[in-house]
C-alpha atoms as a PDB file:
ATOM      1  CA  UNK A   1      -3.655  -6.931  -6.543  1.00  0.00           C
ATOM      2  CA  UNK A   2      -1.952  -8.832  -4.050  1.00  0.00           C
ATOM      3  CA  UNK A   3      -0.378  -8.538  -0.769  1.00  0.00           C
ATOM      4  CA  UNK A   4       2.367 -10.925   0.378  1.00  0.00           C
ATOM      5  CA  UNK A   5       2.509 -12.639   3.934  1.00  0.00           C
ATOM      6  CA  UNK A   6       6.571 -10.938   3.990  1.00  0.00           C
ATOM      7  CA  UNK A   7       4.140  -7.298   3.454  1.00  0.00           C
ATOM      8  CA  UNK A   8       1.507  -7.670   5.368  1.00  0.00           C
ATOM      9  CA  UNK A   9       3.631  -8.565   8.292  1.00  0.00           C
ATOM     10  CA  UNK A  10       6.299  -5.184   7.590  1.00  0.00           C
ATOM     11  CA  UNK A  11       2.954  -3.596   7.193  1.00  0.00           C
ATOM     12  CA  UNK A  12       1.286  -4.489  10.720  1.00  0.00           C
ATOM     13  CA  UNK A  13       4.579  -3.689  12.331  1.00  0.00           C
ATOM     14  CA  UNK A  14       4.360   0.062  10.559  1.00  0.00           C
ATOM     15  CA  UNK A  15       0.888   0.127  11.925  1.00  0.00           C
ATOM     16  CA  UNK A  16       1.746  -0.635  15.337  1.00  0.00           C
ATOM     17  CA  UNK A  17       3.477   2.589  15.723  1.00  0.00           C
ATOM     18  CA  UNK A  18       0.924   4.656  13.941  1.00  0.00           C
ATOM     19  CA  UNK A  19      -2.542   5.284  16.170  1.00  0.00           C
ATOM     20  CA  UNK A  20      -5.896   4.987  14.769  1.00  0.00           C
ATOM     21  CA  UNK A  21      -4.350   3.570  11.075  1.00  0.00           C
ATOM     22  CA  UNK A  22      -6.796   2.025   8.970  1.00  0.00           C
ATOM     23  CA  UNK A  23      -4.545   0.125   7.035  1.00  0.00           C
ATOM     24  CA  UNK A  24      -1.695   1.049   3.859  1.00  0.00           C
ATOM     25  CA  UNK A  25      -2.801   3.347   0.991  1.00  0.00           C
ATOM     26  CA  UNK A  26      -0.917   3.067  -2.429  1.00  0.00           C
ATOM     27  CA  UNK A  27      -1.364   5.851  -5.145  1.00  0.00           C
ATOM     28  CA  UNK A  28       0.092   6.129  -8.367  1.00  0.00           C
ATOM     29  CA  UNK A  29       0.826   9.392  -9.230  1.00  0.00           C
ATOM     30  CA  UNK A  30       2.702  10.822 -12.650  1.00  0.00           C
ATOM     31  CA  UNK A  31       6.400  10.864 -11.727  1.00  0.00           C
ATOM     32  CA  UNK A  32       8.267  12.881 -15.054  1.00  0.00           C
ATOM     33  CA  UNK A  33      10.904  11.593 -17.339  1.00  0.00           C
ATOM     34  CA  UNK A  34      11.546   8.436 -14.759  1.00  0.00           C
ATOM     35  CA  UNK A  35       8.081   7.560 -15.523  1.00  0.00           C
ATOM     36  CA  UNK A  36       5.159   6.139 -12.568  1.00  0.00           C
ATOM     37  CA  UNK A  37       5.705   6.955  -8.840  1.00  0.00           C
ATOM     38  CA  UNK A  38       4.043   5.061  -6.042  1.00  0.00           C
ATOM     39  CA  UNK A  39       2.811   6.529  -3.195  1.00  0.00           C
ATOM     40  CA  UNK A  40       2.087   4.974  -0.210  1.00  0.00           C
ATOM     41  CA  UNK A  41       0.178   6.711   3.065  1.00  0.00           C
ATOM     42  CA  UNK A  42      -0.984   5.441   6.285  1.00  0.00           C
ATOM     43  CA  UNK A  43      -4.894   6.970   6.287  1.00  0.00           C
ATOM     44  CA  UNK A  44      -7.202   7.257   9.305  1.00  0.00           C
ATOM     45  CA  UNK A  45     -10.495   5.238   8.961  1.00  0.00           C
ATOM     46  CA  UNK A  46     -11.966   8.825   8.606  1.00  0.00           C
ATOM     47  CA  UNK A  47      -9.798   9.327   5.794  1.00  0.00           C
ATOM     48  CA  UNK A  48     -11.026   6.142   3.597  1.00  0.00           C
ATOM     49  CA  UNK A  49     -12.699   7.526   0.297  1.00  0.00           C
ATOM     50  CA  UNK A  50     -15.926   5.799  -0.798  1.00  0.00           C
ATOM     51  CA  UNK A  51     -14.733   4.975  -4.176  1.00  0.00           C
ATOM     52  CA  UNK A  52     -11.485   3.166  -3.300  1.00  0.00           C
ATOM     53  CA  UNK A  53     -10.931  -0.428  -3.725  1.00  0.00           C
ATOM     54  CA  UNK A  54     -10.417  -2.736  -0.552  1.00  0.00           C
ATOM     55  CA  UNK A  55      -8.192  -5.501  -0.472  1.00  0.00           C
ATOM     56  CA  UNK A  56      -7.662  -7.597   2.318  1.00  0.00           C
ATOM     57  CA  UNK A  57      -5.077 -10.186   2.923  1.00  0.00           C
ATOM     58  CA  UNK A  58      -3.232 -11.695   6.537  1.00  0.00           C
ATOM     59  CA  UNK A  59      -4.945  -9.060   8.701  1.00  0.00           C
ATOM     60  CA  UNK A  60      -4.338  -5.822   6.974  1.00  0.00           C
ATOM     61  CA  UNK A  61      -6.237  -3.656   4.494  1.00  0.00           C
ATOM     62  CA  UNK A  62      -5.222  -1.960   1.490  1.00  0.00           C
ATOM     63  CA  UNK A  63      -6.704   0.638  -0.255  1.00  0.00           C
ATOM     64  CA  UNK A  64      -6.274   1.805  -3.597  1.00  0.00           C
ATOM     65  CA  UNK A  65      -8.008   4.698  -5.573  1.00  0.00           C
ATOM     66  CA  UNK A  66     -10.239   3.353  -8.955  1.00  0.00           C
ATOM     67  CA  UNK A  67      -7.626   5.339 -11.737  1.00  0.00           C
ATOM     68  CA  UNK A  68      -4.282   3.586  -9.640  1.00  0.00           C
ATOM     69  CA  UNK A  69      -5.939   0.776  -9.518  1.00  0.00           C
ATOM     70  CA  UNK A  70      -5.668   0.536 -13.385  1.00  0.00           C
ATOM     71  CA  UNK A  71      -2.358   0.081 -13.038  1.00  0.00           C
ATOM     72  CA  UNK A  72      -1.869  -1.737 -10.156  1.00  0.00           C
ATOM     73  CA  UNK A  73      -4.058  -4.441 -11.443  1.00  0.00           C
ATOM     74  CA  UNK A  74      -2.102  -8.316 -11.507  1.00  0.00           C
ATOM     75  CA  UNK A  75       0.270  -6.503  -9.177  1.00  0.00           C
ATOM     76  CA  UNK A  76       2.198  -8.106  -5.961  1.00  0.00           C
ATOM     77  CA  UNK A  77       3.176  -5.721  -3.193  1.00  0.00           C
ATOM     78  CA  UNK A  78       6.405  -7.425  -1.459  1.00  0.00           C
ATOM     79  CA  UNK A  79       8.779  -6.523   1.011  1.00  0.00           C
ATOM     80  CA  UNK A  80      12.575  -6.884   0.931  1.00  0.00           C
ATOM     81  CA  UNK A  81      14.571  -6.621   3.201  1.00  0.00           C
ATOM     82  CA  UNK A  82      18.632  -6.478   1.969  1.00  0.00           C
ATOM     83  CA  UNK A  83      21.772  -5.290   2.828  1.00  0.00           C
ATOM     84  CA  UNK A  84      21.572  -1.719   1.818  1.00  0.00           C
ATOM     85  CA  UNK A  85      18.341  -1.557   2.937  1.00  0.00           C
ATOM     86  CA  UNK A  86      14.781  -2.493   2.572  1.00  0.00           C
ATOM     87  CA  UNK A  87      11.877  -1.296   0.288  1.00  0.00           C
ATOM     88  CA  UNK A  88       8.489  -2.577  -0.732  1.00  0.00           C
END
């Protein structure tokens, strides 16, 4: 999995506001009929499980548990920023 630089800056800025953050957290989680949801938390440093995966890139951490990470693997995490809003 990979972070982009256009992320990892949105995701320092979200940081900033939040005390004590260790970093993003992205889950996938069943979603119904619309299929996969992604879920994506701000966790404490006390809140970091010992089994998830670490990925670092431009100064922020991501974690991801070891069954999302199944299917986040040869993903890109991106943020976009357009007109009627903006999303990673």
């Amino acid at each position: 999995m990979t972070v982009t630089e256009t992320a990892a800056n949105q995701i320092k800025s979200i940081m900033e506001s939040v005390s004590s953050c260790a970093g993003l957290r992205i889950a996938i989680a069943g979603g119904g009929c619309s299929g996969f949801k992604y879920d994506f938390e701000l966790p404490t440093s006390g809140e970091i499980e010992d089994d998830d995966n670490v990925f670092e890139s431009f100064g922020i951490k991501v974690f991801v548990d070891p069954i999302s990470l199944e299917y986040l693997k040869g993903s890109e995490l991106e943020w976009k920023q357009e007109v009627f809003g903006a999303r990673f």
